[in-house]
Protein backbone atom coordinates (compact mmCIF):
# COMPACT_ATOMS: atom_id res chain seq x y z
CA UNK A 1 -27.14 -61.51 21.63
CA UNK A 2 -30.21 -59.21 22.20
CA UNK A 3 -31.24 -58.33 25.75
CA UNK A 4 -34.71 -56.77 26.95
CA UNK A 5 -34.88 -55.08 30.14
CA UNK A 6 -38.50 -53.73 31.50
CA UNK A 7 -38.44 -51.31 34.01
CA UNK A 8 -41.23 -49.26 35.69
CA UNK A 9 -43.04 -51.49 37.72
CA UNK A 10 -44.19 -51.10 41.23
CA UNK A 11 -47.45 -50.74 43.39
CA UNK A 12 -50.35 -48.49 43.10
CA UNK A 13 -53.63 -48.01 43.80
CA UNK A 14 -56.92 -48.75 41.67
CA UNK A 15 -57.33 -45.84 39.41
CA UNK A 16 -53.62 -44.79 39.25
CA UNK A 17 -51.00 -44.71 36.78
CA UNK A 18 -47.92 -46.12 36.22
CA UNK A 19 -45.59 -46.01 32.77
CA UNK A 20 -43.89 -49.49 31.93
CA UNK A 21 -40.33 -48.98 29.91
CA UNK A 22 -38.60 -51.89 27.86
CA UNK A 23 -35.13 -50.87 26.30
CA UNK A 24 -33.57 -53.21 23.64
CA UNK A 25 -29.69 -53.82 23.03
CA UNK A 26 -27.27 -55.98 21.50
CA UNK A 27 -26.76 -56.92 18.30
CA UNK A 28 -29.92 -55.26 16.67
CA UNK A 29 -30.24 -54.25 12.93
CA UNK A 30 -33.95 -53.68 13.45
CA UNK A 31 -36.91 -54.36 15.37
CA UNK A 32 -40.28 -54.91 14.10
CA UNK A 33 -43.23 -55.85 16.27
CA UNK A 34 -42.41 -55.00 20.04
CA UNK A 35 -45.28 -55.27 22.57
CA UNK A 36 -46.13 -55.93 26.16
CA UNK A 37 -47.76 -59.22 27.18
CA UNK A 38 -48.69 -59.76 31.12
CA UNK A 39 -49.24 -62.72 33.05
CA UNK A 40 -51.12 -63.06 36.65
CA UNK A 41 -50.84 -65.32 39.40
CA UNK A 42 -52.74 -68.79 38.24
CA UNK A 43 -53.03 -67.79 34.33
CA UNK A 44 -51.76 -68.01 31.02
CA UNK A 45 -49.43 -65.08 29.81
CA UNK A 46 -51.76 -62.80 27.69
CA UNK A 47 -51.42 -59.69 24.26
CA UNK A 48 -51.62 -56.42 26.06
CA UNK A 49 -50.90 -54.22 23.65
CA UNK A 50 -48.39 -54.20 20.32
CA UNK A 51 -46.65 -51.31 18.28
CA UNK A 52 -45.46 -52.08 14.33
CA UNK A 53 -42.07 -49.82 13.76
CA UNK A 54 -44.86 -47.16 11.37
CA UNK A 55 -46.07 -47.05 14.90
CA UNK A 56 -49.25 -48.81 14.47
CA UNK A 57 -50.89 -50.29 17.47
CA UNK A 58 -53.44 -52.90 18.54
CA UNK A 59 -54.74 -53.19 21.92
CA UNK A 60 -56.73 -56.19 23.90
CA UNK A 61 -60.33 -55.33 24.74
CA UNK A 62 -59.74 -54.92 28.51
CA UNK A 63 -56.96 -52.19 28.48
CA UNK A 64 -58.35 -50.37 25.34
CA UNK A 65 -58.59 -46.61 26.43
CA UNK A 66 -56.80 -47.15 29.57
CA UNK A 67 -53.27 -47.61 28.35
CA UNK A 68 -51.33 -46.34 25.30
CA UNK A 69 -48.34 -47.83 23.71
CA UNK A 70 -45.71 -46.10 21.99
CA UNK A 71 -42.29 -46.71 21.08
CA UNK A 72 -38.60 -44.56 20.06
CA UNK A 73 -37.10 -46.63 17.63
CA UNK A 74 -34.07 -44.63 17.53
CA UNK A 75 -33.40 -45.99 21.39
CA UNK A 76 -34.97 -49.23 20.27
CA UNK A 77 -37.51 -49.20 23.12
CA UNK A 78 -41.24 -49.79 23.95
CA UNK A 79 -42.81 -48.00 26.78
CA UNK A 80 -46.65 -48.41 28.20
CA UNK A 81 -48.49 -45.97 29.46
CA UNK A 82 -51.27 -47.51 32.06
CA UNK A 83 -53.57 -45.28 33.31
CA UNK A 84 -56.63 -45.85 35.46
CA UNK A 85 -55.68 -49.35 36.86
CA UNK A 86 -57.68 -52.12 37.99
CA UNK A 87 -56.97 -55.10 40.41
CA UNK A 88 -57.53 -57.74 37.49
CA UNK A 89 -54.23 -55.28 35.80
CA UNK A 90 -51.70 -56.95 38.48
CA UNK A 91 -49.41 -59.44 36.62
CA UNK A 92 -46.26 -59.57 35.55
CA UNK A 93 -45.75 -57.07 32.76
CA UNK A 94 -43.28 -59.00 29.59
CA UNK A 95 -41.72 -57.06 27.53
CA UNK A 96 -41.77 -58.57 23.62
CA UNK A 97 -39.81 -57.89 20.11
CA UNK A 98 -39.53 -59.60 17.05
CA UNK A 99 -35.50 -58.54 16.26
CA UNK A 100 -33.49 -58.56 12.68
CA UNK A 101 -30.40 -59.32 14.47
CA UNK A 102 -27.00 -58.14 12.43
CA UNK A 103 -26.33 -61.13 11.36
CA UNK A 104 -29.96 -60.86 9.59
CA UNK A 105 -31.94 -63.49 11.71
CA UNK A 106 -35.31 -62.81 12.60
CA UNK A 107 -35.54 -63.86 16.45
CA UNK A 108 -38.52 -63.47 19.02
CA UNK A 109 -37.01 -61.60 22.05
CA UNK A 110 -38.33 -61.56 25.82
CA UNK A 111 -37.60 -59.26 28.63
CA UNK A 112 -37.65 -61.01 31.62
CA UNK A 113 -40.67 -59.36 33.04
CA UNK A 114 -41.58 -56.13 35.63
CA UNK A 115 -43.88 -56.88 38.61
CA UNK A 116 -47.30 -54.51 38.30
CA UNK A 117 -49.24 -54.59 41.48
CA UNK A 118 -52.69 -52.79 41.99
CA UNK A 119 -54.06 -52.58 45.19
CA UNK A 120 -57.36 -51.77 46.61
């Protein structure tokens, strides 16, 4: 089994910062994609931002220069950095990877999500 755990949510205030951790374990033999998806009260879970293992990253339009993604595949985790928050940035932060398990399946993987609040 492979287990995601997010860490590094909280509250803060419009215009702050706050970095967003995901650490992978189990039985891993690699991870491709991994990425953070975020979901708020009354809509559907949305792409924040992804990372390929070469470390190339895409980013939706409405966090584009605010946050950064980057990842340590040697510790097999994902981290975002979210600076100068908004109120339409509280959701539920997911943590995402698409794992080559040991056994050589390739498996979608889900944290089980890290509250983000931003407040006025």
């Amino acid at each position: 089994q492979v287990q995601l755990v997010e860490s590094g949510g909280g509250l803060v205030q419009a215009g702050g910062s706050l970095k967003l951790s995901c650490a992978a374990s189990g039985s891993i033999f690699s991870i491709n994609t991994m990425g953070w998806y975020r979901q708020a009260p009354g809509k559907q879970r949305e792409l924040v931002a992804t990372i390929t293992t070469g470390g190339t990253t895409y980013y939706a339009d409405s966090v584009k220069g605010r946050f950064t993604i980057s990842r340590d595949n040697a510790k097999n985790t994902v981290y975002l950095q979210m600076n100068s928050l908004k109120l339409e940035d509280t959701a539920v932060y997911y943590c995402h990877g698409h794992v080559v398990t040991r056994d050589y399946y390739a498996m979608d993987y889900w944290g089980k999500g890290t509250l983000v609040t931003v407040s006025s």
